[in-house]
Protein backbone atom coordinates (compact mmCIF):
# COMPACT_ATOMS: atom_id res chain seq x y z
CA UNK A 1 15.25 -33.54 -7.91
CA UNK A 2 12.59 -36.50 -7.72
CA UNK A 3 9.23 -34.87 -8.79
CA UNK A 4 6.26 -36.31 -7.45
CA UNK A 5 2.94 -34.14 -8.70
CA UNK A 6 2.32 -32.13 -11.21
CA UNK A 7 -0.66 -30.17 -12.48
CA UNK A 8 -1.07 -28.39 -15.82
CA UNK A 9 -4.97 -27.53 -16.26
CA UNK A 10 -3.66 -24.02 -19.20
CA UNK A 11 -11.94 -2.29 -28.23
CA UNK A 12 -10.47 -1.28 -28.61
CA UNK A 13 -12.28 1.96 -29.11
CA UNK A 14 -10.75 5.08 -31.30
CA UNK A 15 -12.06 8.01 -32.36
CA UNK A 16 -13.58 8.36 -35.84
CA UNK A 17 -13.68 11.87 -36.76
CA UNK A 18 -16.52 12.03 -40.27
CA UNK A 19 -15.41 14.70 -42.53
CA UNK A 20 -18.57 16.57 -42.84
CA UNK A 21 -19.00 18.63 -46.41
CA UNK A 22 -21.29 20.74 -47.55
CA UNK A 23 -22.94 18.32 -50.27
CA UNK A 24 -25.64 15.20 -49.38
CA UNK A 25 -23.08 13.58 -51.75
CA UNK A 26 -20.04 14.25 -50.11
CA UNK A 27 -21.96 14.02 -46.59
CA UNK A 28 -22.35 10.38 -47.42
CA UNK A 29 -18.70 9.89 -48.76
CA UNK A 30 -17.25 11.25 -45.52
CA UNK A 31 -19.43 8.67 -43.77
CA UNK A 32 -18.35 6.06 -45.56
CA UNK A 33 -14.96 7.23 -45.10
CA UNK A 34 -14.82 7.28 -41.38
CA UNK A 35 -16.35 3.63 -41.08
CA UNK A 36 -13.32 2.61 -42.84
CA UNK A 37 -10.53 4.71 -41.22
CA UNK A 38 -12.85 3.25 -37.73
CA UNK A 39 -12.78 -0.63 -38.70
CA UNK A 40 -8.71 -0.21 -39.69
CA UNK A 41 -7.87 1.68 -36.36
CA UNK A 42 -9.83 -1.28 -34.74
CA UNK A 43 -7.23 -4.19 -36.02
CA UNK A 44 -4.03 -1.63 -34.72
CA UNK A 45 -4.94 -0.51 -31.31
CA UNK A 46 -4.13 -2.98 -28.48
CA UNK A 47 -6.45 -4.05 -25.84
CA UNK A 48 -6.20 -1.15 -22.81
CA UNK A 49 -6.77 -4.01 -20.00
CA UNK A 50 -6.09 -7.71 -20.87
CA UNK A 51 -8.61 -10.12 -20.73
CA UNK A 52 -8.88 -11.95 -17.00
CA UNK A 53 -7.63 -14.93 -18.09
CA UNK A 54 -5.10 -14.33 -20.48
CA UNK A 55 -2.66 -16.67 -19.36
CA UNK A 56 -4.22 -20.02 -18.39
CA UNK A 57 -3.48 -22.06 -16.00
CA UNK A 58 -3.06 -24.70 -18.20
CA UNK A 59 -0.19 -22.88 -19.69
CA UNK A 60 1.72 -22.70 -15.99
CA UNK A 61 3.10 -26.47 -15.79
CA UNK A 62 4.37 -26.50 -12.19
CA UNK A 63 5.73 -28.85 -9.92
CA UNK A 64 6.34 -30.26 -7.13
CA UNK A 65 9.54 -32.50 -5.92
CA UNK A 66 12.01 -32.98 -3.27
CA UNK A 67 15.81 -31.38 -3.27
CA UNK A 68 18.63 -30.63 -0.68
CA UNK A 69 19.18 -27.33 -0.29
CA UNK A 70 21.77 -25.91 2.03
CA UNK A 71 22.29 -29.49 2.72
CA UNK A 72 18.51 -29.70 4.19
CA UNK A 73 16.05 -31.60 2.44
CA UNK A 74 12.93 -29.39 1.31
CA UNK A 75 10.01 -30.15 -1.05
CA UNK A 76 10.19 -27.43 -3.81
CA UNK A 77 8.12 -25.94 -6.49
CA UNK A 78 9.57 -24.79 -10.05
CA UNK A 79 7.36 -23.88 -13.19
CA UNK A 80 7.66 -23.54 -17.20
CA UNK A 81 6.13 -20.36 -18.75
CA UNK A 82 4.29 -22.01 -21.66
CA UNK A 83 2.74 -18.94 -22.35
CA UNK A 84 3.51 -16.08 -24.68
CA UNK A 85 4.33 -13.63 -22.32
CA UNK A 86 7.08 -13.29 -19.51
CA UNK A 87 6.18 -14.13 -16.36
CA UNK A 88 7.20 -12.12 -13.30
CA UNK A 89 5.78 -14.15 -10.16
CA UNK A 90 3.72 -17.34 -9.81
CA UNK A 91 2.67 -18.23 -6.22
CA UNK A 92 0.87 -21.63 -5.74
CA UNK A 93 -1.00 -22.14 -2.61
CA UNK A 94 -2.16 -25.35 -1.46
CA UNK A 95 -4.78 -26.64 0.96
CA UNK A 96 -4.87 -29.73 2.99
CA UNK A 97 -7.01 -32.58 1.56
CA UNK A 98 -10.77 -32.71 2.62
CA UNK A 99 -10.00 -36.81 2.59
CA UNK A 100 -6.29 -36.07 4.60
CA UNK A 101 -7.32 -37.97 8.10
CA UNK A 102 -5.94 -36.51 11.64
CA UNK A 103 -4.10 -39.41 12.11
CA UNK A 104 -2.08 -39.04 8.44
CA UNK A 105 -1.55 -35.12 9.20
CA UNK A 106 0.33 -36.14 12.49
CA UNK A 107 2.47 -39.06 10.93
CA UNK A 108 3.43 -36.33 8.68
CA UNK A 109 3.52 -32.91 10.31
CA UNK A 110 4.44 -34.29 13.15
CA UNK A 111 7.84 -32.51 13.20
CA UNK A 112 6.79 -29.12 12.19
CA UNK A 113 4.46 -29.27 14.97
CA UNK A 114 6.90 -29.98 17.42
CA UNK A 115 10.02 -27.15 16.13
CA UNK A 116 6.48 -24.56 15.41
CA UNK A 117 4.03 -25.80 18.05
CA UNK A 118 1.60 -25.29 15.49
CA UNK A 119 -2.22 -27.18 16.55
CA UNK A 120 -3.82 -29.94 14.19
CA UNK A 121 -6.80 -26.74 13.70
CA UNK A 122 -4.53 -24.66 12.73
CA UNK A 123 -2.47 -26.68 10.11
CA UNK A 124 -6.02 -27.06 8.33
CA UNK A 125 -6.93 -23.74 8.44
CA UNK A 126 -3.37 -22.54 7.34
CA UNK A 127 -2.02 -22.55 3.80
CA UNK A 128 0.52 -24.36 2.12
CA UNK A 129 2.49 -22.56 -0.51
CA UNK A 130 5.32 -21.30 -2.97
CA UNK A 131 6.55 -19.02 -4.59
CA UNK A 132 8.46 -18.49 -7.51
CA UNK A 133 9.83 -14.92 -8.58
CA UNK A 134 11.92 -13.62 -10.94
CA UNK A 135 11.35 -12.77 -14.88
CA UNK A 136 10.74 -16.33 -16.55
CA UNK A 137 10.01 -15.51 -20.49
CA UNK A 138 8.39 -17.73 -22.41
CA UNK A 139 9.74 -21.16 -22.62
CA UNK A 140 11.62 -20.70 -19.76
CA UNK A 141 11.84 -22.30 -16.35
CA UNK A 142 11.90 -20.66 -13.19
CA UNK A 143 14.39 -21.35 -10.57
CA UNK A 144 13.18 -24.14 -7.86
CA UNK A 145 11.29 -22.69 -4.46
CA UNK A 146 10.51 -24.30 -1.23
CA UNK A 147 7.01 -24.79 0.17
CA UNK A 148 6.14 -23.48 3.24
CA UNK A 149 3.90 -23.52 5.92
CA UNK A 150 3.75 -20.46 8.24
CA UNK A 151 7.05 -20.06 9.08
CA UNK A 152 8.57 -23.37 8.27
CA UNK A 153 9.84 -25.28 4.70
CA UNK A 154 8.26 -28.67 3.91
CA UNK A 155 10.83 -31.53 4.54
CA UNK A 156 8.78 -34.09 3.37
CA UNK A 157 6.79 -35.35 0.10
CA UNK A 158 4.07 -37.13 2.79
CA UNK A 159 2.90 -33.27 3.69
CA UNK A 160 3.08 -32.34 0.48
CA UNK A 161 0.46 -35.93 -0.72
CA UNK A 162 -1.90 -34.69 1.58
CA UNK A 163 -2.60 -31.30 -0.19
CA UNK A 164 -4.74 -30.07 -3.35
CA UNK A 165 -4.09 -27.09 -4.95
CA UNK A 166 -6.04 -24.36 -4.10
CA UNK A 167 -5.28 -20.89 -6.29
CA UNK A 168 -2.59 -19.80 -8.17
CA UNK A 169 -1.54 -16.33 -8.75
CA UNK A 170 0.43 -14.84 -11.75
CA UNK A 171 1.95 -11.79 -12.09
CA UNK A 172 2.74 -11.15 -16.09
CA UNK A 173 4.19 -8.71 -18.35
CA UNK A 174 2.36 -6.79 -21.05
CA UNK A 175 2.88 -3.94 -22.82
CA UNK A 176 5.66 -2.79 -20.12
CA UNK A 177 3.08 -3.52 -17.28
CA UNK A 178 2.93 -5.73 -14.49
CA UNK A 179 -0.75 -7.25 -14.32
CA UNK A 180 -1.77 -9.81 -11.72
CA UNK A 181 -4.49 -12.75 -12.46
CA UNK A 182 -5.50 -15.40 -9.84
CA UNK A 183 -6.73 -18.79 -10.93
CA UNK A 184 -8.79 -20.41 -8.45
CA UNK A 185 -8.89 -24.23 -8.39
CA UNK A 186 -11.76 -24.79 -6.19
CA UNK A 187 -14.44 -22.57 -8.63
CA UNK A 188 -12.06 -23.12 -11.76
CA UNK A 189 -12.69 -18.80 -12.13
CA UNK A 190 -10.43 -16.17 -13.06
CA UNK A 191 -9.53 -12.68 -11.83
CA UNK A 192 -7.79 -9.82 -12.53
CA UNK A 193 -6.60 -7.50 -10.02
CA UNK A 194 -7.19 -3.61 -10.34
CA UNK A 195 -2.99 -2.71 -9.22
CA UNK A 196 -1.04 -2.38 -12.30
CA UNK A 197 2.41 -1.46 -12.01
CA UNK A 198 4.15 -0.19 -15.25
CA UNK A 199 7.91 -0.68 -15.98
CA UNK A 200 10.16 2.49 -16.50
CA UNK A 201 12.91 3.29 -18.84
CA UNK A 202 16.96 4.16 -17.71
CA UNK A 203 16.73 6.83 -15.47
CA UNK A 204 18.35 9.44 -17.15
CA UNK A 205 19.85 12.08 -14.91
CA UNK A 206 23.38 12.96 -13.35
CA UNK A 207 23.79 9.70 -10.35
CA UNK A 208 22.57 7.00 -13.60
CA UNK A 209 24.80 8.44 -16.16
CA UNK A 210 27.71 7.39 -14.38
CA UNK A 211 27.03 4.16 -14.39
CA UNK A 212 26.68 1.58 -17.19
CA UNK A 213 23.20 0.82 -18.37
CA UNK A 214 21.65 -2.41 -18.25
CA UNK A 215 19.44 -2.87 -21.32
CA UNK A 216 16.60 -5.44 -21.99
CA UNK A 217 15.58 -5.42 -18.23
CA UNK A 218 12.54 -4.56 -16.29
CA UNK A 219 12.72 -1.47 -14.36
CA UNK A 220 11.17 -0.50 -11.52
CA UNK A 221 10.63 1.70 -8.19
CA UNK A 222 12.80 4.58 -9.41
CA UNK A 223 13.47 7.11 -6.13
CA UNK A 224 15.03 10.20 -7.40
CA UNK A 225 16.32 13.15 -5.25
CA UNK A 226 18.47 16.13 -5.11
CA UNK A 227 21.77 14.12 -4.04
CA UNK A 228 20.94 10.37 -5.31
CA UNK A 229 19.12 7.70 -7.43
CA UNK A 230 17.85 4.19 -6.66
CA UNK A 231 16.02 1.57 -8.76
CA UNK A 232 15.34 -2.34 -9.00
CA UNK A 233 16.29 -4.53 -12.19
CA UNK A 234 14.41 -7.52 -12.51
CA UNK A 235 15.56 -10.21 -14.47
CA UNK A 236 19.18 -9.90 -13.99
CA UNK A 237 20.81 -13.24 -13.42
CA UNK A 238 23.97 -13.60 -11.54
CA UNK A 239 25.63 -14.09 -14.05
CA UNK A 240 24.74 -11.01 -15.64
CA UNK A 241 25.48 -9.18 -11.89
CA UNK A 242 28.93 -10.58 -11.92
CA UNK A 243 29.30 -8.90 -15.43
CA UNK A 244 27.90 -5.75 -14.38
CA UNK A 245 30.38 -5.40 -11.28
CA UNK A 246 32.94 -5.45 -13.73
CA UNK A 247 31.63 -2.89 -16.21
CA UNK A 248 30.83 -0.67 -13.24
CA UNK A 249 34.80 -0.94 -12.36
CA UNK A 250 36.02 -0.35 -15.75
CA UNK A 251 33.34 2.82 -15.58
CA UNK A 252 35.46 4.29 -12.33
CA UNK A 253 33.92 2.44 -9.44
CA UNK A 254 36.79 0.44 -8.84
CA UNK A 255 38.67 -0.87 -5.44
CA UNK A 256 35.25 -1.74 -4.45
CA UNK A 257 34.02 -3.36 -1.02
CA UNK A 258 31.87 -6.53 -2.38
CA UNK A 259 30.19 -10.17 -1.11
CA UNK A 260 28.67 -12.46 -3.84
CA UNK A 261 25.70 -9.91 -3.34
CA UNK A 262 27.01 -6.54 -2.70
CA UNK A 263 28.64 -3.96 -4.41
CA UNK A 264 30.10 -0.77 -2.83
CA UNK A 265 32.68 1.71 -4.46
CA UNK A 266 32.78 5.56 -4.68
CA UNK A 267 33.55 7.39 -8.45
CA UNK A 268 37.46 8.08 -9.68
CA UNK A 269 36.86 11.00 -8.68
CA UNK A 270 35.56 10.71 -5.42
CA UNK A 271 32.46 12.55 -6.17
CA UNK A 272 29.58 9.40 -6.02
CA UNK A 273 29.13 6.19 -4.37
CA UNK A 274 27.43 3.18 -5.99
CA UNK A 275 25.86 0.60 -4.16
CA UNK A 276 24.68 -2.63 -5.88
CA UNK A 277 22.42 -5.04 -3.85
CA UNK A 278 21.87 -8.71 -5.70
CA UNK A 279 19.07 -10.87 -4.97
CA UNK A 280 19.18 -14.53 -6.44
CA UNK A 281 16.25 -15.69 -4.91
CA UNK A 282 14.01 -13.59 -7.74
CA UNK A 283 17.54 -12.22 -9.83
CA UNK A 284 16.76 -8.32 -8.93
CA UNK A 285 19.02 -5.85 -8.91
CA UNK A 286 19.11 -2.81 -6.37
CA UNK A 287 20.98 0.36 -7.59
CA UNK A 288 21.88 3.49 -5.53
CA UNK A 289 24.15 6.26 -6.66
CA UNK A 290 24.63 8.57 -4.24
CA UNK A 291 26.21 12.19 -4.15
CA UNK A 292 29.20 11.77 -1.25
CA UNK A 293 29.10 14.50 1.45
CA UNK A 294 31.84 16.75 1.53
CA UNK A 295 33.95 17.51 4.35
């Protein structure tokens, strides 16, 4: 991949309960006790809500280059988590250059107007951008992305020249939750949105125990009911999916009906069916276990 651009700008409150006795003397020992129990709770309690800009954007070095994929050219985006925590989601969206002249948008788009009959306005007004998913932890890389515009990939580093970055959203992990933080470029602010999703544990129930657990994962949109289970992994690599297939055979779903991202196979004893749905694009999981219907 030939890179062309890159950017890389990177309470707690307890309760102190005073023990309140009898004497002024012991009055003014309980005080003094409490301040202390107080100011040692302080330096053990995490933070409820992270600060807005915990991870900079300096610490996001992304960028930009041109790669075949599926034996098309595309310009791509691909990131290193310099941070300290893992990273769920970064989406980069550009905007097209104030200096960018008509006549160097049409040498350049020219093509994606013509296969999205998309106007000169409207390319201006629209937004360039990519996005990266999957868990990257700290140090890590994520896998490469393609830009896009509306409906359409990039197939050129000229489109991509005449952009700037514009904002750049991050979706982190801490504490088991999922907290999202924009950066924007143009007023150099941050923000932190109000939706906080929190990660779950194994299910633990009749469907999940008959399957192999994944451990170290993140875990998430758990749907439990009377006759079946389903849940997401994220951060399973394929890798890791291949493995699982396997362990999920040797568990009793065996003679299975499978792609490179599918799973399907009922129980030894004909009593469940598991169905495993892989996606490599941001290395997630889907599990069902379902209770088969009798004749």
């Amino acid at each position: 991949m030939t890179v062309r651009k890159s950017y890389g700008t990177l309470i707690i409150k307890t309760l102190a309960i005073a023990t309140a006795i009898l004497t002024t003397l012991a009055l003014l020992a309980g005080c003094s006790q409490g301040q202390t129990s107080e100011s040692q709770t302080d330096t053990q309690t995490p933070t409820a809500t992270p600060a807005k800009d915990l991870i900079k954007e300096d610490q996001i070095k992304w960028e930009v280059g041109s790669a075949i994929i599926d034996n098309y050219r595309r310009v791509v985006f691909s990131y290193t988590n310099n941070s300290d925590r893992p990273i769920a989601n970064v989406k980069m969206v550009f905007k097209l250059s104030e200096n960018a002249t008509n006549e160097e948008i049409n040498a350049a788009y020219g093509s994606i107007y013509g296969w999205g009959d998309i106007a000169l306005e409207a390319l201006k007004n629209n937004g360039i951008w990519g996005e990266a998913s999957g868990i990257v932890e700290p140090a890590q890389t994520s896998l490469t992305t393609r830009l896009e515009l509306g409906a359409m990939y990039l197939t050129d580093m000229a489109q991509y020249d005449l952009t700037e970055p514009e904002f750049m959203i991050i979706t982190y992990i801490d504490n088991n939750k999922l907290y999202e933080e924009t950066y924007d470029y143009v007023s150099d602010t941050y923000s932190l949105s109000n939706n906080v999703e929190e990660y779950a544990e194994w299910p633990d129930n009749e469907f999940a125990k008959t399957i192999p657990e994944i451990t170290g994962k993140y875990i998430t949109d758990i749907y439990s009911y009377e006759t079946s289970i389903s849940f997401e992994v994220n951060g399973v690599t394929s890798e890791e999916y291949q493995s699982y297939t396997k362990q999920c055979a040797e568990a009793g779903y065996s003679d299975p009906n499978y792609t490179n991202y599918s799973y399907y196979a009922d129980s030894s004893d004909g009593k469940y069916r598991l169905n495993l749905n892989y996606n490599d694009d941001d290395q997630s999981l889907r599990i069902e276990v379902d209770l088969k219907k009798t004749e």
